[in-house]
N, C-alpha and C. Protein backbone atom coordinates (compact mmCIF):
# COMPACT_ATOMS: atom_id res chain seq x y z
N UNK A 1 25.67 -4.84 2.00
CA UNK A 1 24.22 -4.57 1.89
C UNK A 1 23.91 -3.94 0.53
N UNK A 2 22.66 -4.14 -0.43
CA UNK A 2 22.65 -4.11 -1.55
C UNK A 2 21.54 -3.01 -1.41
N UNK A 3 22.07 -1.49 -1.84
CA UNK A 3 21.64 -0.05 -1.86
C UNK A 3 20.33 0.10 -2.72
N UNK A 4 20.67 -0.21 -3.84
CA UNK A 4 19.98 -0.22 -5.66
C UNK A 4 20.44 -1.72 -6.14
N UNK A 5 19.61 -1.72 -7.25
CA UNK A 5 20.04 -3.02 -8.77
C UNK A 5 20.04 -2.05 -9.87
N UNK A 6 20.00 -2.13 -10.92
CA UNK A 6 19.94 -1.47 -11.89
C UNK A 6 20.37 -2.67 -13.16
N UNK A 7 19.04 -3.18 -13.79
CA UNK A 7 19.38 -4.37 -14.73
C UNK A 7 17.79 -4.06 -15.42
N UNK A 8 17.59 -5.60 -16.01
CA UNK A 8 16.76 -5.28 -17.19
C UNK A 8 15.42 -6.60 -16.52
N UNK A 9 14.41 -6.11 -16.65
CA UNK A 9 13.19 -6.66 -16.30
C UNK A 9 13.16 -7.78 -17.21
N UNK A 10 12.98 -8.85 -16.41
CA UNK A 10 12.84 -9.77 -17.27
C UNK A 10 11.79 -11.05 -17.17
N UNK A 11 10.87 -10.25 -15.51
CA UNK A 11 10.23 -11.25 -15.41
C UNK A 11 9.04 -10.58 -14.52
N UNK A 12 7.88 -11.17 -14.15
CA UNK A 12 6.96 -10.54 -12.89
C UNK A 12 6.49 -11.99 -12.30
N UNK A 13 6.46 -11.70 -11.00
CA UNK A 13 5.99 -12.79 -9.83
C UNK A 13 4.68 -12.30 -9.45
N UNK A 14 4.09 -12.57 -8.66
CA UNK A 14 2.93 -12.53 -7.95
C UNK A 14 3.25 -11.48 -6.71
N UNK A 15 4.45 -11.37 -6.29
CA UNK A 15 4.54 -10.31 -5.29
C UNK A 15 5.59 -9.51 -5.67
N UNK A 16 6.16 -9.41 -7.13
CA UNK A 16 7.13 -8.90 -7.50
C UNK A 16 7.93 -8.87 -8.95
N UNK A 17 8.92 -8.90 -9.21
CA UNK A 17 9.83 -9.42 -10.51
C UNK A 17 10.66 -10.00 -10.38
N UNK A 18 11.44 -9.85 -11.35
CA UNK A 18 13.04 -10.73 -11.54
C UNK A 18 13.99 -9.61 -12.59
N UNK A 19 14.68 -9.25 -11.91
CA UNK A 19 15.44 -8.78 -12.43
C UNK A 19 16.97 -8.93 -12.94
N UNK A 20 17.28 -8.61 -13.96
CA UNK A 20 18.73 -9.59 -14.29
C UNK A 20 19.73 -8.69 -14.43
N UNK A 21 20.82 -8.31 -13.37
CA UNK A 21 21.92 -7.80 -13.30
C UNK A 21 23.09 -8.24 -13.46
N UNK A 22 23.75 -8.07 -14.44
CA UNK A 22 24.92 -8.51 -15.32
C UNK A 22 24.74 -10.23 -15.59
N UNK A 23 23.87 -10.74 -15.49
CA UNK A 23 23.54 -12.32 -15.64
C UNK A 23 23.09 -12.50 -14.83
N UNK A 24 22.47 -12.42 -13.58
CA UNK A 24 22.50 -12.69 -12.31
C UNK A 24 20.60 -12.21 -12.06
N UNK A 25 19.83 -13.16 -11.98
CA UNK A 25 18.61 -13.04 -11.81
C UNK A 25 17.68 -12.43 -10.41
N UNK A 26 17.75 -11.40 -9.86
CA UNK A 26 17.32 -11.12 -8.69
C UNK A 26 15.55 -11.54 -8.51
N UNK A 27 14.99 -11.81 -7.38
CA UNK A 27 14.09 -11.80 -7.20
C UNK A 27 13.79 -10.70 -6.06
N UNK A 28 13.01 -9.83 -6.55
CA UNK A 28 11.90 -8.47 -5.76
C UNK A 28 11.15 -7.91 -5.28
N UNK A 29 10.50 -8.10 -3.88
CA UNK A 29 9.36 -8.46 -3.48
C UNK A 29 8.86 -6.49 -4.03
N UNK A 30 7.46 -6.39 -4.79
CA UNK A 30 7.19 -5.31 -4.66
C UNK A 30 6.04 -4.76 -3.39
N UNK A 31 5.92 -3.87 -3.71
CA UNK A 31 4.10 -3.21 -3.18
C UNK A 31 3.10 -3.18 -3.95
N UNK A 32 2.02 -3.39 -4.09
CA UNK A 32 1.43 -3.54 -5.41
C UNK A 32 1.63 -2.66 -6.24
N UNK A 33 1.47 -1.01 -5.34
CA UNK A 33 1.56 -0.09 -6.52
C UNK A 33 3.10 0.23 -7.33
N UNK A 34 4.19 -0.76 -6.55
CA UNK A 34 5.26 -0.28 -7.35
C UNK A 34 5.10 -1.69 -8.44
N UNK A 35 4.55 -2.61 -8.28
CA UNK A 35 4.17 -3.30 -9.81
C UNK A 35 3.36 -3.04 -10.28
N UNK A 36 2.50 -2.25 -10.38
CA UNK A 36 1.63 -1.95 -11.37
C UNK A 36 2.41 -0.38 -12.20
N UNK A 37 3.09 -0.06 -11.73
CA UNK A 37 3.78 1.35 -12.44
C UNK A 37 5.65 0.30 -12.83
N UNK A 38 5.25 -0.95 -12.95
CA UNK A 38 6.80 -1.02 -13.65
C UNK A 38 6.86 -1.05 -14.98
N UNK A 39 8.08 -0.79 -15.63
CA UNK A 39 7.97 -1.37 -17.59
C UNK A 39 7.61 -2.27 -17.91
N UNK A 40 7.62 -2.34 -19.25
CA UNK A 40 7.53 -3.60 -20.24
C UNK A 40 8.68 -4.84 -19.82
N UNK A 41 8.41 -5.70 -19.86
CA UNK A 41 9.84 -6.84 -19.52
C UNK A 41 10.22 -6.30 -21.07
N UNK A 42 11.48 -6.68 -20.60
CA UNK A 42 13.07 -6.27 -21.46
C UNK A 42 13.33 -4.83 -21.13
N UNK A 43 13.00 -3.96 -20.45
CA UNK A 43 13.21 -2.93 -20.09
C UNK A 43 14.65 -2.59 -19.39
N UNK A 44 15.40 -1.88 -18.89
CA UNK A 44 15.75 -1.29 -18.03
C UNK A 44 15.04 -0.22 -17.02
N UNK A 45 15.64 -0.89 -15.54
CA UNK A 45 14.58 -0.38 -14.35
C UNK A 45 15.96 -0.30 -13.12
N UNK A 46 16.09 0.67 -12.23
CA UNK A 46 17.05 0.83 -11.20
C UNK A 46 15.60 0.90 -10.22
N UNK A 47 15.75 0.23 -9.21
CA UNK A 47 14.99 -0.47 -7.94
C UNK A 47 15.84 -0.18 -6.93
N UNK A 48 15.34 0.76 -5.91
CA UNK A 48 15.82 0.66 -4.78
C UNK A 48 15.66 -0.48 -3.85
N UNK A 49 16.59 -0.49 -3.24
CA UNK A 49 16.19 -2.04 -2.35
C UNK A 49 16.96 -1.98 -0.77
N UNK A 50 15.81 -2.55 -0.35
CA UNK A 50 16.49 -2.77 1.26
C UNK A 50 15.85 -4.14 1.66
N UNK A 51 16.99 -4.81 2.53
CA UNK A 51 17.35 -6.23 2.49
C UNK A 51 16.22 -6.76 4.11
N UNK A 52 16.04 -7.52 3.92
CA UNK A 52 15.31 -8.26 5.26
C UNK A 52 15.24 -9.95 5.37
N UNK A 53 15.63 -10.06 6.25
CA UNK A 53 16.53 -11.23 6.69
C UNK A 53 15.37 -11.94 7.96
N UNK A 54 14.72 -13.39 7.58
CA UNK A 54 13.70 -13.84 8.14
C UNK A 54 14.81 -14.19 9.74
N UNK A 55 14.05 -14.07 10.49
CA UNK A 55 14.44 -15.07 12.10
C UNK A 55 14.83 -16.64 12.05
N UNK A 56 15.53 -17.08 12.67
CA UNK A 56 15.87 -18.09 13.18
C UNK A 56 16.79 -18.78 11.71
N UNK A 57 17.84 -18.02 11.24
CA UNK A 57 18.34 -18.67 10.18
C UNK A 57 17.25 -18.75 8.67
N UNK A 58 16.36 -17.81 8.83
CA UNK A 58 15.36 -17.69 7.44
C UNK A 58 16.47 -17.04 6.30
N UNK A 59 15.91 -17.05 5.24
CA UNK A 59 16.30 -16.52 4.07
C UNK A 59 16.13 -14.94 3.94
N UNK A 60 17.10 -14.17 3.26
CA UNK A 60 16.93 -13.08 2.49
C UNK A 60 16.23 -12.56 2.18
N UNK A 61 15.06 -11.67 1.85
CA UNK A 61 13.81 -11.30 1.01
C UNK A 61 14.48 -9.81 0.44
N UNK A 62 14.59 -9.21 -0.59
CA UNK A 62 14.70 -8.09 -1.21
C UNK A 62 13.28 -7.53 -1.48
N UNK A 63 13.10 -5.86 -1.14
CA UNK A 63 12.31 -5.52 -0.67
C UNK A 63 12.44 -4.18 -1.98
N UNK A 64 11.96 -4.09 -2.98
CA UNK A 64 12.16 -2.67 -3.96
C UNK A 64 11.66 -1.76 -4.42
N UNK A 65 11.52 -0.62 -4.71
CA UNK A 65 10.79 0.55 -4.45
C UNK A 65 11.37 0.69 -5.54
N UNK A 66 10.23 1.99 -6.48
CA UNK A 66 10.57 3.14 -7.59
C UNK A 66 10.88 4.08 -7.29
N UNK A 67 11.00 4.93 -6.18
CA UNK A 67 10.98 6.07 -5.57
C UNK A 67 11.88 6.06 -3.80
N UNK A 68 12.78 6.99 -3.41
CA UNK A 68 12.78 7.32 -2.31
C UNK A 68 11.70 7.36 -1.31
N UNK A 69 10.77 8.13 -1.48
CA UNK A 69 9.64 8.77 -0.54
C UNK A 69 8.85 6.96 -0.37
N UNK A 70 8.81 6.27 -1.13
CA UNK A 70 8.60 4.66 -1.05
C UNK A 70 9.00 3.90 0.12
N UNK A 71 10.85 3.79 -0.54
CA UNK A 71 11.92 3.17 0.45
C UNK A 71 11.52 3.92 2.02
N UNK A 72 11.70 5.37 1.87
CA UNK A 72 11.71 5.61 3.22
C UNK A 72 10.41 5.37 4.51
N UNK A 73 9.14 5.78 3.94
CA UNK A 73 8.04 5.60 4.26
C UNK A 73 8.01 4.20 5.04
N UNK A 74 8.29 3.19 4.13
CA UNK A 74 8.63 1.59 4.41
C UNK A 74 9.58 1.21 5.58
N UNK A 75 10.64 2.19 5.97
CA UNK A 75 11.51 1.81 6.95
C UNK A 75 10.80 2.05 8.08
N UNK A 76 10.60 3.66 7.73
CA UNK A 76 9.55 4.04 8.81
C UNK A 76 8.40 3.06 9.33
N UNK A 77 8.18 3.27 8.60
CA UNK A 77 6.50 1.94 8.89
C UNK A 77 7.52 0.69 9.69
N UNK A 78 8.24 -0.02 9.49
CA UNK A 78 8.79 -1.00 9.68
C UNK A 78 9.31 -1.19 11.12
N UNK A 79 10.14 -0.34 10.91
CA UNK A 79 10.96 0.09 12.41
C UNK A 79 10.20 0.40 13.80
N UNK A 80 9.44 1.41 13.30
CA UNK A 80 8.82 1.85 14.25
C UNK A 80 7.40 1.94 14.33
N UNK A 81 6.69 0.71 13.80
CA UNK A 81 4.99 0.65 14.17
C UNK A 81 5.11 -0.96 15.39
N UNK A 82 4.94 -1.19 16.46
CA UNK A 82 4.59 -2.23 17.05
C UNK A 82 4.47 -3.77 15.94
N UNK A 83 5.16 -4.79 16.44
CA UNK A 83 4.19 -5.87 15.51
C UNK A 83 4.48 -6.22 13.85
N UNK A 84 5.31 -4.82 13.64
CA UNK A 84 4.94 -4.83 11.97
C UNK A 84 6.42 -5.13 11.15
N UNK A 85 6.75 -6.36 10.91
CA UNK A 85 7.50 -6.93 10.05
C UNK A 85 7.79 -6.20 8.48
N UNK A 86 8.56 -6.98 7.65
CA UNK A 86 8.70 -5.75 6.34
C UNK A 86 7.19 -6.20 5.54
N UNK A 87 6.41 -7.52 5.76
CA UNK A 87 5.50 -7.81 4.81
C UNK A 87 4.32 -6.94 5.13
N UNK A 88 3.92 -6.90 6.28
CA UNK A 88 2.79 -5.83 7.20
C UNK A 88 3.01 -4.51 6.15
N UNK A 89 4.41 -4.27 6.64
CA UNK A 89 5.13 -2.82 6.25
C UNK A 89 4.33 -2.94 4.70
N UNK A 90 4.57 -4.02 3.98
CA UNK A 90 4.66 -3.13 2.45
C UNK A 90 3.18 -3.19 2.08
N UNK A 91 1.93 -4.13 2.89
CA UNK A 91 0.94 -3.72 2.86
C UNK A 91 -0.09 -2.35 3.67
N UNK A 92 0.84 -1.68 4.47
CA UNK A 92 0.60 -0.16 4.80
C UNK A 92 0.90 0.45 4.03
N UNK A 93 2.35 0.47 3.45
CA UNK A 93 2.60 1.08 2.14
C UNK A 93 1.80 1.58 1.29
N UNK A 94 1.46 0.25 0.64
CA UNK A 94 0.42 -0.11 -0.40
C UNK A 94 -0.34 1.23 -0.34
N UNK A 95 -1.76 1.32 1.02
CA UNK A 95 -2.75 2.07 1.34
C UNK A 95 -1.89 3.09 1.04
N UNK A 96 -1.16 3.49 1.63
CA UNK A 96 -0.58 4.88 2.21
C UNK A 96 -0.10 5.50 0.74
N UNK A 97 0.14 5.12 -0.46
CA UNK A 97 0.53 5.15 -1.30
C UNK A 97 -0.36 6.17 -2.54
N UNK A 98 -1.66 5.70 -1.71
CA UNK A 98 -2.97 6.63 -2.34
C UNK A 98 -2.65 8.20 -2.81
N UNK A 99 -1.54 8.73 -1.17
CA UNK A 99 -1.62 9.77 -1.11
C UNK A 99 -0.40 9.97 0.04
N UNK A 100 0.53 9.81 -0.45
CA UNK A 100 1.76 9.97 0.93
C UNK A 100 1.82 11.41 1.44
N UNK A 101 1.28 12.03 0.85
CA UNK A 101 1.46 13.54 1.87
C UNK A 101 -0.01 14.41 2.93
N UNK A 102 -1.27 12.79 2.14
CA UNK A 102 -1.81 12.94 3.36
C UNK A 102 -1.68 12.04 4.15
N UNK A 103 -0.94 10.98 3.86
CA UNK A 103 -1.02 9.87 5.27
C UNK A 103 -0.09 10.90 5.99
N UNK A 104 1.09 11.21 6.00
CA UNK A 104 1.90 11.90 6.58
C UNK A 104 1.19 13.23 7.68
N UNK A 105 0.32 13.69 6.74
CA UNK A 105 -0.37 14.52 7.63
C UNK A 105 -1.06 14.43 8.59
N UNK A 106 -1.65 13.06 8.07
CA UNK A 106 -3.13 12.77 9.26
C UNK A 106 -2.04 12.00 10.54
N UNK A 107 -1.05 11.43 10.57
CA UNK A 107 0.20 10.94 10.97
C UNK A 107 0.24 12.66 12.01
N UNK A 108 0.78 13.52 11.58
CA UNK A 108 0.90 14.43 12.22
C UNK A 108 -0.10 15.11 12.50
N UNK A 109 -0.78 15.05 12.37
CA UNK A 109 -2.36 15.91 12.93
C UNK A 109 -3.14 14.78 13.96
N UNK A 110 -2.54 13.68 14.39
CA UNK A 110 -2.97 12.40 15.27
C UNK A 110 -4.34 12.21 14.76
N UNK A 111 -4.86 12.22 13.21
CA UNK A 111 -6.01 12.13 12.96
C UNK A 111 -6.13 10.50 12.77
N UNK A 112 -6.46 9.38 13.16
CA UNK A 112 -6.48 8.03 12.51
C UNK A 112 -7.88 8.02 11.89
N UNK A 113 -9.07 8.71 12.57
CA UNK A 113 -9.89 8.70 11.19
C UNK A 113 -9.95 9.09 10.28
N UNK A 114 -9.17 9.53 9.83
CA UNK A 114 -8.37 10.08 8.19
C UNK A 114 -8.15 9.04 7.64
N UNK A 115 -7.44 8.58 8.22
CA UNK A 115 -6.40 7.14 8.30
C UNK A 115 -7.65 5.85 8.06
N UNK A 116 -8.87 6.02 8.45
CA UNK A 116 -9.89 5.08 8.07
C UNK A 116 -10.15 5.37 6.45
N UNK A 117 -10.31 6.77 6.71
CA UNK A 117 -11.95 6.96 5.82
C UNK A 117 -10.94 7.19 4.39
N UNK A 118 -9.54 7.65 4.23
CA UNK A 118 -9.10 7.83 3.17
C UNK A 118 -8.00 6.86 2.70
N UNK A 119 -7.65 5.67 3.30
CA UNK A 119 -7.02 5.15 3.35
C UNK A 119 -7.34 3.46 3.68
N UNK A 120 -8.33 3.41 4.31
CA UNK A 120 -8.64 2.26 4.22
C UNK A 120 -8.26 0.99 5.67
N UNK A 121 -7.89 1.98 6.40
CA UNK A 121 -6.61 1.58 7.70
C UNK A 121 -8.33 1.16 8.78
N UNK A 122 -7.99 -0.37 9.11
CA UNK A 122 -8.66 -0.17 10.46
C UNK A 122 -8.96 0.51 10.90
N UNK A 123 -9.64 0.93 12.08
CA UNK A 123 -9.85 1.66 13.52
C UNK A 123 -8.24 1.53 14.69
N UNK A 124 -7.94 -0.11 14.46
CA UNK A 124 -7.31 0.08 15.64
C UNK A 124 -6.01 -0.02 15.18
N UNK A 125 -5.54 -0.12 13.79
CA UNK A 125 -4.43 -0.13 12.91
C UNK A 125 -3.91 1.32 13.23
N UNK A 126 -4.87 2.33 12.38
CA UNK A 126 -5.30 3.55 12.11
C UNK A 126 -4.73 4.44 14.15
N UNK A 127 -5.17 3.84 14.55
CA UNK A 127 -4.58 4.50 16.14
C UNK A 127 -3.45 4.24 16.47
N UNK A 128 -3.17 2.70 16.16
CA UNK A 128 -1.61 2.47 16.15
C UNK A 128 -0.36 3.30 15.50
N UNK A 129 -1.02 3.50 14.38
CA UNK A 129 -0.52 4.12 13.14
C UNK A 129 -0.04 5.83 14.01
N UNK A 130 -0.91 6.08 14.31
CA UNK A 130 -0.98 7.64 14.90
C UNK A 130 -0.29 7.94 16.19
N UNK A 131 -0.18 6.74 16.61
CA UNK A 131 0.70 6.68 18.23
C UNK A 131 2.49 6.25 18.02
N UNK A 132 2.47 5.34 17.35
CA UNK A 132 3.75 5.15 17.21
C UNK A 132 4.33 5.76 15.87
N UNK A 133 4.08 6.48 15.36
CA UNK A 133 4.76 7.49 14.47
C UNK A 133 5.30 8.73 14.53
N UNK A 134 4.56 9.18 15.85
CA UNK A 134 4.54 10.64 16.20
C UNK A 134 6.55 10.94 16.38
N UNK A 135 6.66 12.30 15.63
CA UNK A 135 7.84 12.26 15.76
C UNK A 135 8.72 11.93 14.75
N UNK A 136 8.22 10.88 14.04
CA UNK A 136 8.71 9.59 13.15
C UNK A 136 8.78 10.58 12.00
N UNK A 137 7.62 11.02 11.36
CA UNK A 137 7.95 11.74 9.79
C UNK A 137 7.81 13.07 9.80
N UNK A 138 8.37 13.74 10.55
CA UNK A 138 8.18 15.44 11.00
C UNK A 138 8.91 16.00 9.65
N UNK A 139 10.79 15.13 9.88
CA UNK A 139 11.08 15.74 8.51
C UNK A 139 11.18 14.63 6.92
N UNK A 140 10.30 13.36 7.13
CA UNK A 140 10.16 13.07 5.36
C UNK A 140 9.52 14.38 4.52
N UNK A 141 10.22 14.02 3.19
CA UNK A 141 9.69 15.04 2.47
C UNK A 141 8.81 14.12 1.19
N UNK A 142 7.36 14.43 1.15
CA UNK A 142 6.58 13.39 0.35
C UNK A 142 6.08 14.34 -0.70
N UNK A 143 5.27 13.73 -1.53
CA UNK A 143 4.73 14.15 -2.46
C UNK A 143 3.24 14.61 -1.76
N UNK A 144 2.08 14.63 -2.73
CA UNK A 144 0.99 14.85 -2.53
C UNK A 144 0.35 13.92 -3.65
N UNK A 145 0.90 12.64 -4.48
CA UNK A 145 0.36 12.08 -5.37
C UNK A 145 -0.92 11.63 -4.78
N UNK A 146 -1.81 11.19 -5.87
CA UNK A 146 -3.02 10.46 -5.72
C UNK A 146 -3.90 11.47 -5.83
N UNK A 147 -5.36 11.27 -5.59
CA UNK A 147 -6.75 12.25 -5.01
C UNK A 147 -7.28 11.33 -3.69
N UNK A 148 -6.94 11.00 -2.74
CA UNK A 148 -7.89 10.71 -1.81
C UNK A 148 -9.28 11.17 -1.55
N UNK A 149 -9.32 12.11 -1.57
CA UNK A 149 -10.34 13.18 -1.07
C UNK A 149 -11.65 12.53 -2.19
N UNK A 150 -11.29 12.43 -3.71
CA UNK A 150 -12.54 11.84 -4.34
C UNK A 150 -12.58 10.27 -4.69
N UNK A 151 -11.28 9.34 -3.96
CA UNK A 151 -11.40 8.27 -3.74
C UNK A 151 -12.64 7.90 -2.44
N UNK A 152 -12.35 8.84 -1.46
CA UNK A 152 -12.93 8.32 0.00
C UNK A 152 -14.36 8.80 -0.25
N UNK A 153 -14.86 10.11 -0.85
CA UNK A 153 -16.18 10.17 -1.69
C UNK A 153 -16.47 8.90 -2.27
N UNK A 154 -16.24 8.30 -3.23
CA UNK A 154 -16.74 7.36 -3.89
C UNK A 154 -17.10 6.17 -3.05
N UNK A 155 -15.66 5.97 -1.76
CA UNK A 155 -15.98 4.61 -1.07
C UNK A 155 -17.08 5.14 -0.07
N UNK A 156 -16.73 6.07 0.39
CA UNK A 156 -18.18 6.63 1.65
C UNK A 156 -20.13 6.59 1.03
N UNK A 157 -19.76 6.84 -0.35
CA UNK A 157 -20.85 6.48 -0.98
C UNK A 157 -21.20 5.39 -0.97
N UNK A 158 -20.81 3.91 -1.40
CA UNK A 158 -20.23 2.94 -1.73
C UNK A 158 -20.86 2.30 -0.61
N UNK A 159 -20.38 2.64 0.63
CA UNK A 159 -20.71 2.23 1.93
C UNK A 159 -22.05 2.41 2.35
N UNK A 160 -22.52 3.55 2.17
CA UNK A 160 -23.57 3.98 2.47
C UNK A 160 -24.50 3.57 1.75
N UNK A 161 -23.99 2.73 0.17
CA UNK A 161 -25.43 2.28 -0.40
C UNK A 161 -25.43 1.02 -0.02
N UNK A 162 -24.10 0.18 0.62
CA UNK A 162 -24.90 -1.14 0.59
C UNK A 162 -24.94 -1.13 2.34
N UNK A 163 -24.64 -0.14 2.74
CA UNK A 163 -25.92 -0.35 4.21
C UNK A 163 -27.33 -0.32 3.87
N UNK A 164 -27.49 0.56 3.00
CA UNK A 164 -29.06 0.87 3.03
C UNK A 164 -29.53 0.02 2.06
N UNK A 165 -28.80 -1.66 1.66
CA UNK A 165 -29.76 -2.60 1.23
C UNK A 165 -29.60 -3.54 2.63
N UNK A 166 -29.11 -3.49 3.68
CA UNK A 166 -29.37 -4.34 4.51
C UNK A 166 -28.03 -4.99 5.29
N UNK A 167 -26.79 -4.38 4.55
CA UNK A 167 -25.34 -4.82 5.01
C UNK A 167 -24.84 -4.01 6.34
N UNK A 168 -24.56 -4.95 7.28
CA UNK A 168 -23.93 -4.06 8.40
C UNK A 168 -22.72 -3.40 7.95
N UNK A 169 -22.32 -2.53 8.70
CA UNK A 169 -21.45 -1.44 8.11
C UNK A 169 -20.27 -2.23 8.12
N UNK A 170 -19.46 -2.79 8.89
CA UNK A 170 -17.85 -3.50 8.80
C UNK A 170 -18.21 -4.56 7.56
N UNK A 171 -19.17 -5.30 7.29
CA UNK A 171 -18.97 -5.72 5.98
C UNK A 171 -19.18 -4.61 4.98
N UNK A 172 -19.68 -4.04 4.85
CA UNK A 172 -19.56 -2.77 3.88
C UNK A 172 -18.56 -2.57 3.84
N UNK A 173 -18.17 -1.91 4.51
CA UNK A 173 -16.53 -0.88 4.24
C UNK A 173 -15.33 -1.89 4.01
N UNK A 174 -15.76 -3.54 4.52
CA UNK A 174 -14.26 -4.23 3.81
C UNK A 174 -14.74 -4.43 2.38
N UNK A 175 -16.26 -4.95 2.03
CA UNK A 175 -16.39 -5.34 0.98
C UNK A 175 -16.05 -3.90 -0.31
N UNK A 176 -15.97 -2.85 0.00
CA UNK A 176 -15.94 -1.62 -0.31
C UNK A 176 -14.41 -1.41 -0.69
N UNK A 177 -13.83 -1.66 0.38
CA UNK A 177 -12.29 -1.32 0.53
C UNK A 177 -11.77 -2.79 -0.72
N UNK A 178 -12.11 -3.53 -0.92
CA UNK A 178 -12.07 -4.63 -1.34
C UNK A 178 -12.14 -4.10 -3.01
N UNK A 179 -12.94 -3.65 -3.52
CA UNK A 179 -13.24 -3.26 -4.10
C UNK A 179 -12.38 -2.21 -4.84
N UNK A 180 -12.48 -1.05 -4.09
CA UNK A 180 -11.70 0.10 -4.44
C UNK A 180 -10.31 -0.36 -4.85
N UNK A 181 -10.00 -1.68 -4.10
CA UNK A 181 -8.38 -2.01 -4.22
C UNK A 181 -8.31 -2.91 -5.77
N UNK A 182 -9.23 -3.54 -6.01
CA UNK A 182 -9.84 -4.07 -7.28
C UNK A 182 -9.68 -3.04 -8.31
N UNK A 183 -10.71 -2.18 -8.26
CA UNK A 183 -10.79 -0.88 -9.21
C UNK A 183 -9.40 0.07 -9.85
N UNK A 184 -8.72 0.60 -8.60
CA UNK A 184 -7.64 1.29 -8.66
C UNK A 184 -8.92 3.10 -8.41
N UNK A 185 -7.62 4.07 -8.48
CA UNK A 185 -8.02 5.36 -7.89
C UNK A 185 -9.20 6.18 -9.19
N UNK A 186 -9.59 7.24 -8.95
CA UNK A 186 -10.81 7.54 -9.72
C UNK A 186 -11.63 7.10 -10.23
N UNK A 187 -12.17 6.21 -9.69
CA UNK A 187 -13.43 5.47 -10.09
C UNK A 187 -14.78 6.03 -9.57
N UNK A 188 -15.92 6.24 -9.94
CA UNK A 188 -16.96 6.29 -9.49
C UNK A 188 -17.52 5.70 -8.32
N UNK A 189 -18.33 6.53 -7.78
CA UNK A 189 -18.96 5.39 -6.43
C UNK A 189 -19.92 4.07 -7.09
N UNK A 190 -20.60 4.58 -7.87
CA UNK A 190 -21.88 3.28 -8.43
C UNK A 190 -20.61 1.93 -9.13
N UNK A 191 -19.45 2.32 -9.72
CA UNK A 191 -19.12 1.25 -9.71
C UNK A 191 -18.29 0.40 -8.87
N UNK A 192 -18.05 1.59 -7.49
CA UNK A 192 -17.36 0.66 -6.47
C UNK A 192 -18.16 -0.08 -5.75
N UNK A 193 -19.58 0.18 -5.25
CA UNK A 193 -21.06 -0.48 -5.25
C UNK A 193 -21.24 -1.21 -6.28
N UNK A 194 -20.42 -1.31 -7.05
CA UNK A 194 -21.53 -2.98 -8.06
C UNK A 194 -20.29 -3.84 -7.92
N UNK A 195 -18.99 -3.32 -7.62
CA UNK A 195 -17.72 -4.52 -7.52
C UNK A 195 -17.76 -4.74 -6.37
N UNK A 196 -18.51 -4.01 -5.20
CA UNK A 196 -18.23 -4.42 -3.68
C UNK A 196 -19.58 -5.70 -3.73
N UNK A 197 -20.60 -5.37 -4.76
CA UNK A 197 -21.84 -6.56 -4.57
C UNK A 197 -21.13 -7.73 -5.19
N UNK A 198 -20.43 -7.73 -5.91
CA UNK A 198 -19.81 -9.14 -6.21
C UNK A 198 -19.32 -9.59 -5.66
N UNK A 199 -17.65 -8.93 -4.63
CA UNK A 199 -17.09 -9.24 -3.59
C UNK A 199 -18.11 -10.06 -2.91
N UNK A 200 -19.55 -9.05 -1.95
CA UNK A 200 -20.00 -9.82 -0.94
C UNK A 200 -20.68 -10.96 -1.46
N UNK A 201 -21.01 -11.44 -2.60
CA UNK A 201 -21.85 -12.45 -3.38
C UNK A 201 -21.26 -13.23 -3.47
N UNK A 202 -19.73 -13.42 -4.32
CA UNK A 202 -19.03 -14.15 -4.09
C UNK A 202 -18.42 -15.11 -2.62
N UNK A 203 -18.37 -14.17 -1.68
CA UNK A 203 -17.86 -14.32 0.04
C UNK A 203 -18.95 -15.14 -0.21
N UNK A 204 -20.19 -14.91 0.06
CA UNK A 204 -21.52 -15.00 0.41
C UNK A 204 -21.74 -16.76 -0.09
């Protein structure tokens, strides 16, 4: 089973890279946010990795992280949420990534509307999330990266202005969430409201 890589970037995919260890070209499925924080190609990069192996005689998929608190989060999520395969997994990730030491919290405080409003998680994701974890990350040890707190300001704004041109609220908050994921973290509310009006214009 393959722990780490440790080789030289030499390529980016659509869900990942290529990495080339002693000649040998790996392919890497990331999370978004661990490709958007990788080097320059020609770099050197050590990628944690844990292996997942499709059903019924499927293929291999390598799965790679920048960080521990990443890898582990991901097993967690994996193992033990109902339903949730490693691809599910690395799009919880993703969200959870905002701010791993408050998903962790709202996780332990059985809050899932936390889990909505700062994170972006369904209603019934967001409960799932809170039921089958319990227990689960008592002792991970995470960071506190990100600002949620003036991400979920901006999207709660966001929301609230394009209800009040006439949008029911579940299209709001995806076209919103849509958005914010577009933008990336500290952005203003007025411009997560003018990228969520394109989203719905575009849909539209």
């Amino acid at each position: 089973m393959i722990a780490h890589l440790r080789g030289t970037l030499t390529d980016r995919t659509d869900q990942g890279c290529v990495l080339d260890v002693g000649g040998v070209g790996y392919e890497v499925s990331l999370s978004p946010v661990a490709a958007v924080n990788l080097p320059p190609l020609g770099e050197e990069i050590r990628l944690l990795i844990v292996e997942s192996t499709a059903m019924y005689g499927g293929g291999t998929t390598l799965y790679g992280f920048l960080t521990v608190e990443e890898k582990n989060i991901f097993n967690v999520l994996r193992e033990n949420v109902p339903g949730t395969g490693a691809k599910k997994a690395m799009e919880m990730l993703d969200k959870a990534a905002k701010s791993f030491g408050d998903f962790r919290q709202s996780i332990l405080d059985k809050n899932p509307k936390a889990l909505v409003t700062l994170f972006g998680f369904t209603l019934k994701t967001a409960e799932k999330l809170t039921t089958a974890l319990q227990g689960k990350m008592d002792d991970l040890v995470v960071s506190s990266s990100g600002s949620p707190k003036n991400l979920s300001s901006a999207y709660e704004e966001a929301v609230a202005g394009l209800i009040s041109l006439g949008y029911r609220e579940a299209a709001a908050r995806q076209a919103a969430q849509s958005a914010r994921d577009v933008l990336g973290p500290g952005v203003a509310s007025h411009a997560v409201l003018r990228e969520a009006l394109r989203h719905l214009s575009g849909r539209d």
